[in-house]
Protein backbone atom coordinates (compact mmCIF):
# COMPACT_ATOMS: atom_id res chain seq x y z
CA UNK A 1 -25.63 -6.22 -16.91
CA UNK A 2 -21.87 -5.61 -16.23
CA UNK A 3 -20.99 -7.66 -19.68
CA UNK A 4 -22.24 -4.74 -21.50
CA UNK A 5 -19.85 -2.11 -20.19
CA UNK A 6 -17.32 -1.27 -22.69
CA UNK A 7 -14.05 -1.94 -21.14
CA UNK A 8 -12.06 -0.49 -24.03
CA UNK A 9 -11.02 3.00 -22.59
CA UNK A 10 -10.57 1.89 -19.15
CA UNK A 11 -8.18 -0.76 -20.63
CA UNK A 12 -6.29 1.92 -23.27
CA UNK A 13 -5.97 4.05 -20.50
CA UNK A 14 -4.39 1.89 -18.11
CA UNK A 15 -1.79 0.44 -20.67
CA UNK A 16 -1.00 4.04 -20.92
CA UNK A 17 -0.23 4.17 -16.84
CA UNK A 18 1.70 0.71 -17.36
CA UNK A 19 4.21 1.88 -19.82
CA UNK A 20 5.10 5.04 -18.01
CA UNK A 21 5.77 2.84 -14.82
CA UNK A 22 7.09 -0.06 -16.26
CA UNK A 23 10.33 2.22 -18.01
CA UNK A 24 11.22 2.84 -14.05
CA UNK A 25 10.40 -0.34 -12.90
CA UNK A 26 13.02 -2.10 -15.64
CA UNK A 27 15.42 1.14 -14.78
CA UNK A 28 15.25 -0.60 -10.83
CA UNK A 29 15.49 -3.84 -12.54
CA UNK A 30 18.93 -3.46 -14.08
CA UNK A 31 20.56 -2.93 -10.77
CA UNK A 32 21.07 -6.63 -8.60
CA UNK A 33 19.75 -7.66 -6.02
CA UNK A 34 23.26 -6.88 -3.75
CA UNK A 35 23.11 -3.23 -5.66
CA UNK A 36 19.80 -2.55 -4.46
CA UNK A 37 20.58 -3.93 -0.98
CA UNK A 38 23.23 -1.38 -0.95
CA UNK A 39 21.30 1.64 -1.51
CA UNK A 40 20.52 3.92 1.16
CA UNK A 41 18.35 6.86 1.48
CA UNK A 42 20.95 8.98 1.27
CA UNK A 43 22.33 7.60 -2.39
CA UNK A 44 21.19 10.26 -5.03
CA UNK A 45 17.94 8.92 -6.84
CA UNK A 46 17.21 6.22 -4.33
CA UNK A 47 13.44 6.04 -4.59
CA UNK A 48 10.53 4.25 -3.17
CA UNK A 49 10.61 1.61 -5.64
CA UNK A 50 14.62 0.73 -5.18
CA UNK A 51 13.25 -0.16 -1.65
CA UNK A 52 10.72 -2.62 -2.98
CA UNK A 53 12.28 -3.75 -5.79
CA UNK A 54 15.07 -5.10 -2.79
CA UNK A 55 12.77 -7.45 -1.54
CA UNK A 56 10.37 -8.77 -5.20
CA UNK A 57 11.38 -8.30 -8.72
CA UNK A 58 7.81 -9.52 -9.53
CA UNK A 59 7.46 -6.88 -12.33
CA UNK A 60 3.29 -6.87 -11.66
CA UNK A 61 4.19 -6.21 -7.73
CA UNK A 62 6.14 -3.57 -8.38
CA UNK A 63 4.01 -1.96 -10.81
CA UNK A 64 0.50 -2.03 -8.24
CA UNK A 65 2.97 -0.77 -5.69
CA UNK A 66 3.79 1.89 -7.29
CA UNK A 67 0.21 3.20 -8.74
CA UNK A 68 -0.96 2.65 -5.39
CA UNK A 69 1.28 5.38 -4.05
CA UNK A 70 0.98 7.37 -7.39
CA UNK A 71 -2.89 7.60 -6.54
CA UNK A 72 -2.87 7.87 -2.76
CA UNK A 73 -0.23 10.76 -3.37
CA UNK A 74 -2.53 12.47 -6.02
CA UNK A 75 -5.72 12.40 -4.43
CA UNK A 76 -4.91 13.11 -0.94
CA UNK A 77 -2.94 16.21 -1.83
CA UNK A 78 -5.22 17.74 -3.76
CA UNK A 79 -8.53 16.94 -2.00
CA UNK A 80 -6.30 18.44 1.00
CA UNK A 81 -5.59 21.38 -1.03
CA UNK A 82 -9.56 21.88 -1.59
CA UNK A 83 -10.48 21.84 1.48
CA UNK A 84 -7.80 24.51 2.09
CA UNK A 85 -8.45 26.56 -0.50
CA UNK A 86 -12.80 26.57 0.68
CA UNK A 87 -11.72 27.81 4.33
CA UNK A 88 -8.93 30.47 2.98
CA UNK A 89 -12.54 31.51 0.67
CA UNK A 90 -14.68 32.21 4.04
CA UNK A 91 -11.57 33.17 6.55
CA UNK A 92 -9.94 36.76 4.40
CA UNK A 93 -8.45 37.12 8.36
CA UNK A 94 -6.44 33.76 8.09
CA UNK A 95 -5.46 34.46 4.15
CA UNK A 96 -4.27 38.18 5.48
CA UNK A 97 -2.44 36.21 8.71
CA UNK A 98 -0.54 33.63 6.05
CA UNK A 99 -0.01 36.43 3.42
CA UNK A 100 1.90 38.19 6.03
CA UNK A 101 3.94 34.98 7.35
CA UNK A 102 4.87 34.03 3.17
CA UNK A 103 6.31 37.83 2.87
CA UNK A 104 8.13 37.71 6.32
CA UNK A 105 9.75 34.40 5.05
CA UNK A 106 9.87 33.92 0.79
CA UNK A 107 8.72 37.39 -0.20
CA UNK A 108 7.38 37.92 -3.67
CA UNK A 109 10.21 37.59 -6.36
CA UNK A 110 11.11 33.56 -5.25
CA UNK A 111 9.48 30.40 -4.90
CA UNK A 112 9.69 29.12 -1.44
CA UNK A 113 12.32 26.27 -0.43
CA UNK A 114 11.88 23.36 1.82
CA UNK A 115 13.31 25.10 4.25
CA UNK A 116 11.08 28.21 4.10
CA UNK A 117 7.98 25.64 4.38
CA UNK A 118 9.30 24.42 7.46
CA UNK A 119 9.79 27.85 9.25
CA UNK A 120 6.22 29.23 8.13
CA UNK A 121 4.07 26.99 11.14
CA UNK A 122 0.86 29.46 10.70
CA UNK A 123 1.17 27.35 7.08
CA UNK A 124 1.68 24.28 9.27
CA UNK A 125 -1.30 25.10 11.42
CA UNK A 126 -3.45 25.96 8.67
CA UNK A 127 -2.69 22.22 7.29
CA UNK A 128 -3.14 20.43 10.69
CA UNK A 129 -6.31 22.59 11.03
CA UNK A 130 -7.60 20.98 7.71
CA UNK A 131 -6.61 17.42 8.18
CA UNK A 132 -8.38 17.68 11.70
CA UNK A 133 -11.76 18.70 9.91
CA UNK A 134 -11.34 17.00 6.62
CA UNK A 135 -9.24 14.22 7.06
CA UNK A 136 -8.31 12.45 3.51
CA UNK A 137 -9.33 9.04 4.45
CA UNK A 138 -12.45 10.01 6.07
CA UNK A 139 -14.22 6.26 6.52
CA UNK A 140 -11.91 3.19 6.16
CA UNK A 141 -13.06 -0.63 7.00
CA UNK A 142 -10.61 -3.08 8.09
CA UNK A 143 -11.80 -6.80 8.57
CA UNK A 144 -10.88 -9.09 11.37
CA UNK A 145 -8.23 -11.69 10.41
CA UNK A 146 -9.16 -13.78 13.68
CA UNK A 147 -11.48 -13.56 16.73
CA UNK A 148 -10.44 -10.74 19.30
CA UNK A 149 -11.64 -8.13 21.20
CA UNK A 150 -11.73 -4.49 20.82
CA UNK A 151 -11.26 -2.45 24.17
CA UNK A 152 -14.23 -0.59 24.27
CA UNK A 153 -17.65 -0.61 22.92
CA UNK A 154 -19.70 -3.52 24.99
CA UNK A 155 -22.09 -3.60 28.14
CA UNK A 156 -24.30 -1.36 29.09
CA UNK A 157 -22.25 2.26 28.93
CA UNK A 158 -20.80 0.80 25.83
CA UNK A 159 -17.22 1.18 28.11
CA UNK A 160 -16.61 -3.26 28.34
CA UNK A 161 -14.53 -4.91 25.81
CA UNK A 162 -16.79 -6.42 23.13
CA UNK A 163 -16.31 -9.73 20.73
CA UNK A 164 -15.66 -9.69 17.22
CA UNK A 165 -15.79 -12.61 15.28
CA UNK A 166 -13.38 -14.02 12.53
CA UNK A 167 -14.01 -12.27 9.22
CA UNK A 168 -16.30 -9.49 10.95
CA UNK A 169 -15.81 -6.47 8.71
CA UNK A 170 -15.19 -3.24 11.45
CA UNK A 171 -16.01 0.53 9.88
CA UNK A 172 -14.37 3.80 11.54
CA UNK A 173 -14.99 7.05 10.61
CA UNK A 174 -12.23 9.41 11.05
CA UNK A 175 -14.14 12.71 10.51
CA UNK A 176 -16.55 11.76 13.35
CA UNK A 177 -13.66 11.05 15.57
CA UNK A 178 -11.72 14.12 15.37
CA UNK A 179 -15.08 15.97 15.64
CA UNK A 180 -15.70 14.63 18.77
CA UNK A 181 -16.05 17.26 22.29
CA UNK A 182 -14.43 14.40 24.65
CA UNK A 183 -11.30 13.80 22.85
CA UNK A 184 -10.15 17.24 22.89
CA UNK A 185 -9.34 20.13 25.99
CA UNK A 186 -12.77 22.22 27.36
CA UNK A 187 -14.01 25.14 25.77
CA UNK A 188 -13.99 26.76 29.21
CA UNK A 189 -9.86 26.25 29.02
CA UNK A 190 -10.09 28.88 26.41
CA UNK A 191 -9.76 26.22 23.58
CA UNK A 192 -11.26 26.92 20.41
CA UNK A 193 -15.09 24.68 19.59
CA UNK A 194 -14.02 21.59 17.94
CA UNK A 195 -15.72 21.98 14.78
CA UNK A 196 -14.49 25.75 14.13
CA UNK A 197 -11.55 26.08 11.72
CA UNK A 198 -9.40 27.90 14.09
CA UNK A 199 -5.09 27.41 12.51
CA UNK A 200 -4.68 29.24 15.82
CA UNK A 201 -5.44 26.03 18.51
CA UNK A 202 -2.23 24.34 17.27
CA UNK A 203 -0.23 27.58 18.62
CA UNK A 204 -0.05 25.74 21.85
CA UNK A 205 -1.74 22.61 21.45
CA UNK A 206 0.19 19.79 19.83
CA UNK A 207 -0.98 16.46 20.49
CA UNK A 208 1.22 13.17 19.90
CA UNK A 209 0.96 11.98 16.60
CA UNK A 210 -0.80 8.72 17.41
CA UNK A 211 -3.55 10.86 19.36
């Protein structure tokens, strides 16, 4: 029954998102290849898409490049923010704690600066907190381009290496993962329970990023 969708709006509206990217994309466009090659991060206005554009000026490869980022950058942030925003709702000791830590550093008559967001780390904690609990890409699926082994996950105690085929399609869930006991330091150390929203942990806890 799909052939009786209308397709109409969808299609309006994404001619809409193409003309606001494409006046960038021909903006890129102008400069050659050598100018682009050139650029550094440092140049004023260098951008994600100068970087791209130096290796394709395939217009349509630009332009899914860039609403790829556009919508990972959207949707991440604010589902992020959300899940902030719910545990600042139930925590009034954690909103009184940050309160305190935005008047000791940006006050009330100012916006805060980059700089100011970098000092404030009960701000930082309170983020890492939420991307532990909520991470944005909760479930992802990645499928196997040839046959290998994964480390883990075979024999008996599920602890051997196990098989997986050519074109075997592998889920993960990151939510269970950072959720899990084993992974993280004993609550008998004096570390928080894993599935408490606690900014605090990461006072003296800072795992490596890849962990």
């Amino acid at each position: 029954m799909n052939w009786i969708l209308p397709r109409k709006p969808l299609f309006d509206s994404v001619k809409i998102v193409d003309n606001f990217v494409n006046q960038y994309i021909e903006d890129a466009l102008r400069l050659s290849p050598d100018e682009l090659e050139k650029k550094t991060k440092g140049d004023s206005g260098y951008t994600f898409l100068h970087a791209i554009a130096a290796y394709t000026r395939d217009r349509v490869a630009l332009r899914d490049q860039l609403v790829a980022v556009l919508l990972a950058g959207r949707d991440t942030t604010a589902c992020t923010l959300s899940w902030v925003i719910y545990q600042l709702s139930i925590h009034p000791h954690i909103v009184h704690k940050l309160r305190q830590e935005i008047l000791q550093y940006v006050g009330l008559e100012r916006l805060p600066t980059y700089d100011d967001l970098k000092s404030m780390k009960y701000l930082q904690h309170i983020l890492n907190e939420t991307l532990r609990l909520y991470p944005v890409v909760p479930f992802n699926v990645r499928l196997a381009l040839q046959d290998t082994t994964l480390p883990h996950g075979g024999g008996p105690d599920g602890n051997q290496p196990i098989g997986i085929l050519k074109d075997t399609p592998i889920g993960y869930a990151t939510i269970v993962m950072q959720r899990r006991e084993d992974l993280y330091p004993p609550v008998k150390s004096g570390f928080p329970p894993v599935n408490e929203f606690v900014p605090e942990r990461w006072d003296g806890w800072t795992p490596k990023s890849w962990t």
